[in-house]
C-alpha atoms as a PDB file:
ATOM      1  CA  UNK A   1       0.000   0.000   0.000  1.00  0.00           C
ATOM      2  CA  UNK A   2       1.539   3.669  -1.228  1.00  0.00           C
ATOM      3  CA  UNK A   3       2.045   6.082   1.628  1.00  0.00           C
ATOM      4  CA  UNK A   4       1.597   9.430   0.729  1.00  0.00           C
ATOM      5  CA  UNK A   5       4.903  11.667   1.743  1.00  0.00           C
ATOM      6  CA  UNK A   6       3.814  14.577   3.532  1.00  0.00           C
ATOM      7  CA  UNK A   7       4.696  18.172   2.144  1.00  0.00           C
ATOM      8  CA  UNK A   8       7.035  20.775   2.999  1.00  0.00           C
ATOM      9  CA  UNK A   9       3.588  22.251   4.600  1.00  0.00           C
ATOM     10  CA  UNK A  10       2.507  19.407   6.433  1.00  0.00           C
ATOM     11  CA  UNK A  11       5.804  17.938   8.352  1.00  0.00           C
ATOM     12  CA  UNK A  12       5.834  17.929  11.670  1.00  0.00           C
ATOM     13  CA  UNK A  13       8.909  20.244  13.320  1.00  0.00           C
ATOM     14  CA  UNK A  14      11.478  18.289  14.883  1.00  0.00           C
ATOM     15  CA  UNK A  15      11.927  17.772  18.371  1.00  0.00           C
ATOM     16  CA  UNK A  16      14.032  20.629  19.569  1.00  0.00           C
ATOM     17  CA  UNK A  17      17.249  19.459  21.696  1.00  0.00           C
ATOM     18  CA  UNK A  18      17.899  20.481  24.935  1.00  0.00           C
ATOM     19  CA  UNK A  19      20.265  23.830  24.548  1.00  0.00           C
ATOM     20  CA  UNK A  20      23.091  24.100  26.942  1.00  0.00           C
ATOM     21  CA  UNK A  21      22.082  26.901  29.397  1.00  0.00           C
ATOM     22  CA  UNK A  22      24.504  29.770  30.011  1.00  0.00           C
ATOM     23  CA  UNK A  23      26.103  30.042  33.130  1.00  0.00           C
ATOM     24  CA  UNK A  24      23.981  32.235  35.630  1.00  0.00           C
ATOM     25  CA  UNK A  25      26.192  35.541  36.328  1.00  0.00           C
ATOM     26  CA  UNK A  26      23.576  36.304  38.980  1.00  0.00           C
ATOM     27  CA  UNK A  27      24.877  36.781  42.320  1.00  0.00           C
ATOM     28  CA  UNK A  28      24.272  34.465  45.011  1.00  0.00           C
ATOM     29  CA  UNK A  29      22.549  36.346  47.648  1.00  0.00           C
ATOM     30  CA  UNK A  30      20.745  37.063  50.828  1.00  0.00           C
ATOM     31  CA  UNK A  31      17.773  40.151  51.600  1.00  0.00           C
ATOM     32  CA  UNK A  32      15.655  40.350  54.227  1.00  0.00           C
ATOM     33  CA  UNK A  33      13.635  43.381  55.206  1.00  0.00           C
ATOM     34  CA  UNK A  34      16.702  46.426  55.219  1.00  0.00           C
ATOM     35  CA  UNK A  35      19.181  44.222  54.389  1.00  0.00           C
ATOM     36  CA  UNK A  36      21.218  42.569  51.587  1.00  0.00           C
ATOM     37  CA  UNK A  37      24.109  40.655  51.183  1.00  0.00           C
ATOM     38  CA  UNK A  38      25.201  39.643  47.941  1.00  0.00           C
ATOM     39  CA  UNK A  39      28.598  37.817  46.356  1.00  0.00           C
ATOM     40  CA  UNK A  40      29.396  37.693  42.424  1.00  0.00           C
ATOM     41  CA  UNK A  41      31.464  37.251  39.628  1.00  0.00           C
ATOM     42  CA  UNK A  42      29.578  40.554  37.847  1.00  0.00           C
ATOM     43  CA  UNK A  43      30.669  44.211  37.538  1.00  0.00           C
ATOM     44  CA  UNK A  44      29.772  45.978  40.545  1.00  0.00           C
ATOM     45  CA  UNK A  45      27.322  48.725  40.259  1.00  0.00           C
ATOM     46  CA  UNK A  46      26.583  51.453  42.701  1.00  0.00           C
ATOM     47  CA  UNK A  47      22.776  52.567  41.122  1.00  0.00           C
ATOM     48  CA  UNK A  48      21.623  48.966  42.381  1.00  0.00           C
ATOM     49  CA  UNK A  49      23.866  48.910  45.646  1.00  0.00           C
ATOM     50  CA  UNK A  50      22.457  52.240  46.773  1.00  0.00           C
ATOM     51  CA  UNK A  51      19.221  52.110  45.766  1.00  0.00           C
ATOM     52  CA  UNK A  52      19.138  48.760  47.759  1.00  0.00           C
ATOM     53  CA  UNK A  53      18.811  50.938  50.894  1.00  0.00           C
ATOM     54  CA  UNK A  54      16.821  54.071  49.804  1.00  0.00           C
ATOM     55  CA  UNK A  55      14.439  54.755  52.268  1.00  0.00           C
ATOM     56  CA  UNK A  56      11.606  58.021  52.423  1.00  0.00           C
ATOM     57  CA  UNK A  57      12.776  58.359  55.874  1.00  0.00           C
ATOM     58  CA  UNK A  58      16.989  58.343  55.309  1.00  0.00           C
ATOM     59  CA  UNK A  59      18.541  61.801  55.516  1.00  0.00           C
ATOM     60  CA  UNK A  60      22.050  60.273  54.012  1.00  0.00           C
ATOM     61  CA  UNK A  61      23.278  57.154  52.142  1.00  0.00           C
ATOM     62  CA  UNK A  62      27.113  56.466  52.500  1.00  0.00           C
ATOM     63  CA  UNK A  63      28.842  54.423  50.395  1.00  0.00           C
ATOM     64  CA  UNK A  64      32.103  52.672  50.251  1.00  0.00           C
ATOM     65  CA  UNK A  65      34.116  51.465  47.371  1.00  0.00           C
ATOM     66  CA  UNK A  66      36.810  49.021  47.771  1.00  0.00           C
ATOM     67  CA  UNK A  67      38.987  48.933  44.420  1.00  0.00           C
ATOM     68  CA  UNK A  68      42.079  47.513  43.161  1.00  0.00           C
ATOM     69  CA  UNK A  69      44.746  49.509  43.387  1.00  0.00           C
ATOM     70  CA  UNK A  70      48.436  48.625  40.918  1.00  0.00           C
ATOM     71  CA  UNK A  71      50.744  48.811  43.648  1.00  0.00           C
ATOM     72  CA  UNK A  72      51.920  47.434  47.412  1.00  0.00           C
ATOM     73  CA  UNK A  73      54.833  47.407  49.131  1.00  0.00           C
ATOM     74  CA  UNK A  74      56.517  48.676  46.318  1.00  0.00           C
ATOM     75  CA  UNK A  75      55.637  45.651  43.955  1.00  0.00           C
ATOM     76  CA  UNK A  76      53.623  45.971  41.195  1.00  0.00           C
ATOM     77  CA  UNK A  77      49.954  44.427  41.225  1.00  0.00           C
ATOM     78  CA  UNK A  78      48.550  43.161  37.878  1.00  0.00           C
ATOM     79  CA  UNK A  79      45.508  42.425  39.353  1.00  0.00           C
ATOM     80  CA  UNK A  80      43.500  41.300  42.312  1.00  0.00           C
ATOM     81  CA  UNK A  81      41.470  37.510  42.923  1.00  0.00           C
ATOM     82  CA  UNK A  82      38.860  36.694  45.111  1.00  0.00           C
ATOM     83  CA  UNK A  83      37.914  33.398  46.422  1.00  0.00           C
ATOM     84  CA  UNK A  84      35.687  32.339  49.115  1.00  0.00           C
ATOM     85  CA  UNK A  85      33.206  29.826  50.774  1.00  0.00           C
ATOM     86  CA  UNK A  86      30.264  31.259  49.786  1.00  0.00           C
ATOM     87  CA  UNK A  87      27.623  29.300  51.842  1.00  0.00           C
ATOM     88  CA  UNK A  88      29.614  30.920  54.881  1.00  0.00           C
ATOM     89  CA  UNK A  89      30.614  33.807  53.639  1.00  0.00           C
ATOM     90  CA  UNK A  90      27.165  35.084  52.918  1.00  0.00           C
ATOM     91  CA  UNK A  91      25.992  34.052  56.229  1.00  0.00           C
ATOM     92  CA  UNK A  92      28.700  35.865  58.060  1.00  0.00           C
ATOM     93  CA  UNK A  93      27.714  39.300  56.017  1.00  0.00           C
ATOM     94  CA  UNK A  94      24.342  38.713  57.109  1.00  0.00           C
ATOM     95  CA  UNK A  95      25.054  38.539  61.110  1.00  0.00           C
ATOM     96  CA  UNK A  96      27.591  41.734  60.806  1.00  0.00           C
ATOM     97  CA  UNK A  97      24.709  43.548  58.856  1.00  0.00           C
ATOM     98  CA  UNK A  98      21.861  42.648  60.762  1.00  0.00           C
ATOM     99  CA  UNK A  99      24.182  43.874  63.773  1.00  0.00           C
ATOM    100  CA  UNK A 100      25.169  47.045  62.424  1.00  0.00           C
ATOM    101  CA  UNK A 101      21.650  47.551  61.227  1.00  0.00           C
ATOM    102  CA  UNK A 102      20.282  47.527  65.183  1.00  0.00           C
ATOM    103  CA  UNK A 103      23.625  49.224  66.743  1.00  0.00           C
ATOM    104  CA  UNK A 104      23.188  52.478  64.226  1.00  0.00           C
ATOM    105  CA  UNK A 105      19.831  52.398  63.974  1.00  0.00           C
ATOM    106  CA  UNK A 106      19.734  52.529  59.972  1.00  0.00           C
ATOM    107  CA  UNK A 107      17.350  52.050  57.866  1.00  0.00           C
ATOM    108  CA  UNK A 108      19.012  49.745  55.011  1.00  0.00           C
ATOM    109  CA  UNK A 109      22.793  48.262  54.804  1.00  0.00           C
ATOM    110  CA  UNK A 110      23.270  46.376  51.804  1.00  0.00           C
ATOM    111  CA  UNK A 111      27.094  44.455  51.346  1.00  0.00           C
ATOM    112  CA  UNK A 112      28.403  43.000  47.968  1.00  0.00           C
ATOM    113  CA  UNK A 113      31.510  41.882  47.551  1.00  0.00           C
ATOM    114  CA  UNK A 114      33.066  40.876  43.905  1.00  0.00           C
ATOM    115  CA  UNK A 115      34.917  37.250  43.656  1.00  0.00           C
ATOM    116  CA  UNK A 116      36.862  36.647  40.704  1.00  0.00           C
ATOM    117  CA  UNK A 117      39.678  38.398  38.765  1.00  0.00           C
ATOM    118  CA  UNK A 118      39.392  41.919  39.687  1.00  0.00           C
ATOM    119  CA  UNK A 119      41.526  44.041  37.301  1.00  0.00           C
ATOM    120  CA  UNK A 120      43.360  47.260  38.567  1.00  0.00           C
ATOM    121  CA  UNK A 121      40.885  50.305  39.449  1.00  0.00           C
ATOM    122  CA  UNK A 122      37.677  48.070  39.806  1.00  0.00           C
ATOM    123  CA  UNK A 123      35.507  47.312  42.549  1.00  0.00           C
ATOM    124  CA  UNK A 124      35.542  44.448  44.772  1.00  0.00           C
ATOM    125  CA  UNK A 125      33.626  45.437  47.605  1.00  0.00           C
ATOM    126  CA  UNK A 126      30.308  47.846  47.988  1.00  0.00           C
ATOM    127  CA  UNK A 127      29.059  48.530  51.216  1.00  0.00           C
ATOM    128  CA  UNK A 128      26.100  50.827  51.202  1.00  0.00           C
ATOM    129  CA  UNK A 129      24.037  52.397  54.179  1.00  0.00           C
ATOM    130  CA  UNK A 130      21.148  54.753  54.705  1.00  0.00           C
ATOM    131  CA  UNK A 131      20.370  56.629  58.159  1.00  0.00           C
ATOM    132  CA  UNK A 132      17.983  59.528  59.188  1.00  0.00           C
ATOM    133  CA  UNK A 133      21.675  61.153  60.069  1.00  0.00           C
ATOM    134  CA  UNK A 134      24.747  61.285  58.430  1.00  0.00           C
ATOM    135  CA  UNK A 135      27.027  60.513  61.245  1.00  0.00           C
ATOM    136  CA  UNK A 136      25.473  57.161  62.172  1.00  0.00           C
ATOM    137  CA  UNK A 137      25.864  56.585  58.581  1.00  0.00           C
ATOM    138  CA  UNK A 138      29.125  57.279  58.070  1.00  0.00           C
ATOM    139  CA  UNK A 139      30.226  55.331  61.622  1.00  0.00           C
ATOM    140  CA  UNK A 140      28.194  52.574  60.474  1.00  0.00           C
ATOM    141  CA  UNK A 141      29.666  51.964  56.813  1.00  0.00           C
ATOM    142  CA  UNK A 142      33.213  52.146  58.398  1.00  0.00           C
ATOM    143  CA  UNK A 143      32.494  49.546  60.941  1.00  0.00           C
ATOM    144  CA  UNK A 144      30.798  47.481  58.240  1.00  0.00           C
ATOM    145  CA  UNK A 145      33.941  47.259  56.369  1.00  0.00           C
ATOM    146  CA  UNK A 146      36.048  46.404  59.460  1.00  0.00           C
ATOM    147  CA  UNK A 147      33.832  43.930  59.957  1.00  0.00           C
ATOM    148  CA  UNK A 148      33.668  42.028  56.781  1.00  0.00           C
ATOM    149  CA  UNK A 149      37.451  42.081  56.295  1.00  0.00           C
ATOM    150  CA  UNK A 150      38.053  40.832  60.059  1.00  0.00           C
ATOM    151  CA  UNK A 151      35.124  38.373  59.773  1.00  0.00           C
ATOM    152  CA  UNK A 152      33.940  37.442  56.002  1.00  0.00           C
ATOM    153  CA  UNK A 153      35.373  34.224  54.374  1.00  0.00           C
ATOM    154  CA  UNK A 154      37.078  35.637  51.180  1.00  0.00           C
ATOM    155  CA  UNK A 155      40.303  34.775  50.402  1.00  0.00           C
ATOM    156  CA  UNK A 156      42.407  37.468  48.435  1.00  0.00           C
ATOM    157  CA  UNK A 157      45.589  36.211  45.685  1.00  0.00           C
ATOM    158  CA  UNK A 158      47.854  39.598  44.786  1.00  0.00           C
ATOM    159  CA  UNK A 159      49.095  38.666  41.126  1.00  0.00           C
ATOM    160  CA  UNK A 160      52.535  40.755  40.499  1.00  0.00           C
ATOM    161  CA  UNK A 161      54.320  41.174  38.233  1.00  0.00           C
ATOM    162  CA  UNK A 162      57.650  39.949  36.575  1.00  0.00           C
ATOM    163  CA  UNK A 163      59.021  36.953  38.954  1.00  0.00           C
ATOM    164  CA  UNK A 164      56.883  38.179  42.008  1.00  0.00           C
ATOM    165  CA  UNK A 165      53.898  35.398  41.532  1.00  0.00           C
ATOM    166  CA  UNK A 166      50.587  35.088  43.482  1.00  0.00           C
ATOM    167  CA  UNK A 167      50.131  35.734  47.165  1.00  0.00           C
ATOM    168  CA  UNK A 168      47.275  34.718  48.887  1.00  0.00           C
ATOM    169  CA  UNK A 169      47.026  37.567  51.603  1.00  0.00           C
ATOM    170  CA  UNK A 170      45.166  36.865  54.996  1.00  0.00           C
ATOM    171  CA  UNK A 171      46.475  39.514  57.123  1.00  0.00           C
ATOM    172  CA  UNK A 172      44.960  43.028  57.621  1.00  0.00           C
ATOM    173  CA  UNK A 173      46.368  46.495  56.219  1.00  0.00           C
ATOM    174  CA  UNK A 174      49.259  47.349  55.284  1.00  0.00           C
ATOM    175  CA  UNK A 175      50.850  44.052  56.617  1.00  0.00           C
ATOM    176  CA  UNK A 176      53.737  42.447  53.936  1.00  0.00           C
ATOM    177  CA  UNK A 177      51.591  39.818  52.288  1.00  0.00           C
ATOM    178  CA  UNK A 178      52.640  35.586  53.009  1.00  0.00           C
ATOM    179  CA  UNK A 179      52.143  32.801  51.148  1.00  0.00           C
ATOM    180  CA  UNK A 180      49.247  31.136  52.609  1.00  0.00           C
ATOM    181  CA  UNK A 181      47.666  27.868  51.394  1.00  0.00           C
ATOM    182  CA  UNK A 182      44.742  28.086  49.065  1.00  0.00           C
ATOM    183  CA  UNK A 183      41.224  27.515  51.316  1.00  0.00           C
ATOM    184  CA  UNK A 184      39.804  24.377  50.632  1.00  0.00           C
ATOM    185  CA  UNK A 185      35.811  23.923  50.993  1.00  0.00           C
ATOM    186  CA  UNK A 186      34.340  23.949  54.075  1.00  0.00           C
ATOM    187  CA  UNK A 187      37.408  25.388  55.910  1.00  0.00           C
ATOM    188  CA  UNK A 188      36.707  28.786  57.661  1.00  0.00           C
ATOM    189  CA  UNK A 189      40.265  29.926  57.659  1.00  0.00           C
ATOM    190  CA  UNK A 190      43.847  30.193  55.381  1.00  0.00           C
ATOM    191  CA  UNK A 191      47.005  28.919  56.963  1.00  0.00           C
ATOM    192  CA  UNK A 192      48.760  31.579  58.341  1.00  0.00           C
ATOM    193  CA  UNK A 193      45.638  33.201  60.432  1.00  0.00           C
ATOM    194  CA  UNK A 194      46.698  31.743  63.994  1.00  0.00           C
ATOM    195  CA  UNK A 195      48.978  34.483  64.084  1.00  0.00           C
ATOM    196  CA  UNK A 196      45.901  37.167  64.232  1.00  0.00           C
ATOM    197  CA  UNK A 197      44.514  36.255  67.183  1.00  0.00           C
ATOM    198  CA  UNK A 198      42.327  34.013  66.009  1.00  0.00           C
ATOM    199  CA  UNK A 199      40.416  36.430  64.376  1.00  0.00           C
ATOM    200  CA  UNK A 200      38.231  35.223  61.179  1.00  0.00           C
ATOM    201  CA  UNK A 201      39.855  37.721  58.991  1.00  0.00           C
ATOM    202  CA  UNK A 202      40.023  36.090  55.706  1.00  0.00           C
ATOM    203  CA  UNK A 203      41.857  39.274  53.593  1.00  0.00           C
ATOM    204  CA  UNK A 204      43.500  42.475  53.147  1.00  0.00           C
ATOM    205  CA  UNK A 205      42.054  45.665  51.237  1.00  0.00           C
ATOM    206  CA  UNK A 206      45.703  47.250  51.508  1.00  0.00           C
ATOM    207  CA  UNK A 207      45.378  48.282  48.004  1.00  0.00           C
ATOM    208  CA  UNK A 208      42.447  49.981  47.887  1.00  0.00           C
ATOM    209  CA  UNK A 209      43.721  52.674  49.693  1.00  0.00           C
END
């Protein structure tokens, strides 16, 4: 029996294939009511930082820019990298905001911090805050900033130039960096941070100054 061929018109389209998906580049992130918390591999922006804690009843915003500067200790930086645990991590920016949040009596804090290759002059870190008064607002971004360097689990690798290699840094400002092991998952600290007291400090923003 002769089976008619269907037309050009009349066939059926082909099951479609599964595409590969592009990565996400969205961050991975906390917000709860005045507060956010954020880490990605993305540009930085200050319009979406800011505007994070606008608020009809905030006389000031302050924000802080932490960016990569070409030079420390008298070496030259080629660029800055950022690793970290971010399960942790984003947890740990969440207790120093929802702290600072109470203690200043703001009305928004928002914290985003860049991981990745971070090329000389960009941002790494944003901290933003809003406050009925500027001077709570300007106390309370600085102590943010203390905070997440002391506390947050990021690692930092300096990349200089010529012979100088990578440094993973996990000391505070303006300390000479050390070679320090690269973090492993699941470990809250680099070797090499017994010898600050402890403290959770993870990196250095010595040159963003």
């Amino acid at each position: 029996m002769a089976t008619q061929q269907p037309t050009q018109g009349d066939e059926h389209p082909r099951a479609q294939q599964p595409q590969p998906q592009p990565q996400s580049s969205d961050p991975t992130e906390i917000s709860e009511p005045s507060i956010y918390v954020a880490l990605t591999h993305d540009h930085l922006s200050y319009q979406s930082t800011i505007d994070r804690v606008r608020s009809p009843e905030a006389g000031a915003i302050v924000v802080f820019a932490g960016t990569t500067r070409n030079n420390f200790n008298s070496l030259p930086v080629q660029h800055l990298s950022y690793t970290s645990y971010a399960p942790l991590a984003l947890r740990t920016m969440l207790t120093i905001c929802r702290s600072i949040l109470t203690k200043h009596g703001l009305k928004g804090i928002a914290m985003v911090h860049r991981l990745g290759v971070v090329p000389i002059g960009e941002e790494s870190i944003l901290i933003a805050v809003s406050s009925p008064h500027r001077q709570a607002a300007w106390r309370a971004g600085e102590e943010a900033l203390e905070e997440c360097k002391a506390k947050v689990e990021v690692w930092k690798r300096e990349e200089f130039g010529g012979e100088g290699g990578g440094v993973w840094r996990a000391n505070r400002d303006g300390a000479i960096g050390v070679k320090v092991d690269e973090p492993r998952i699941g470990e809250g600290k680099g070797k090499g941070d017994e010898d600050e007291g402890g403290n959770g400090g993870r990196k250095d923003y010595g040159e963003e100054k």
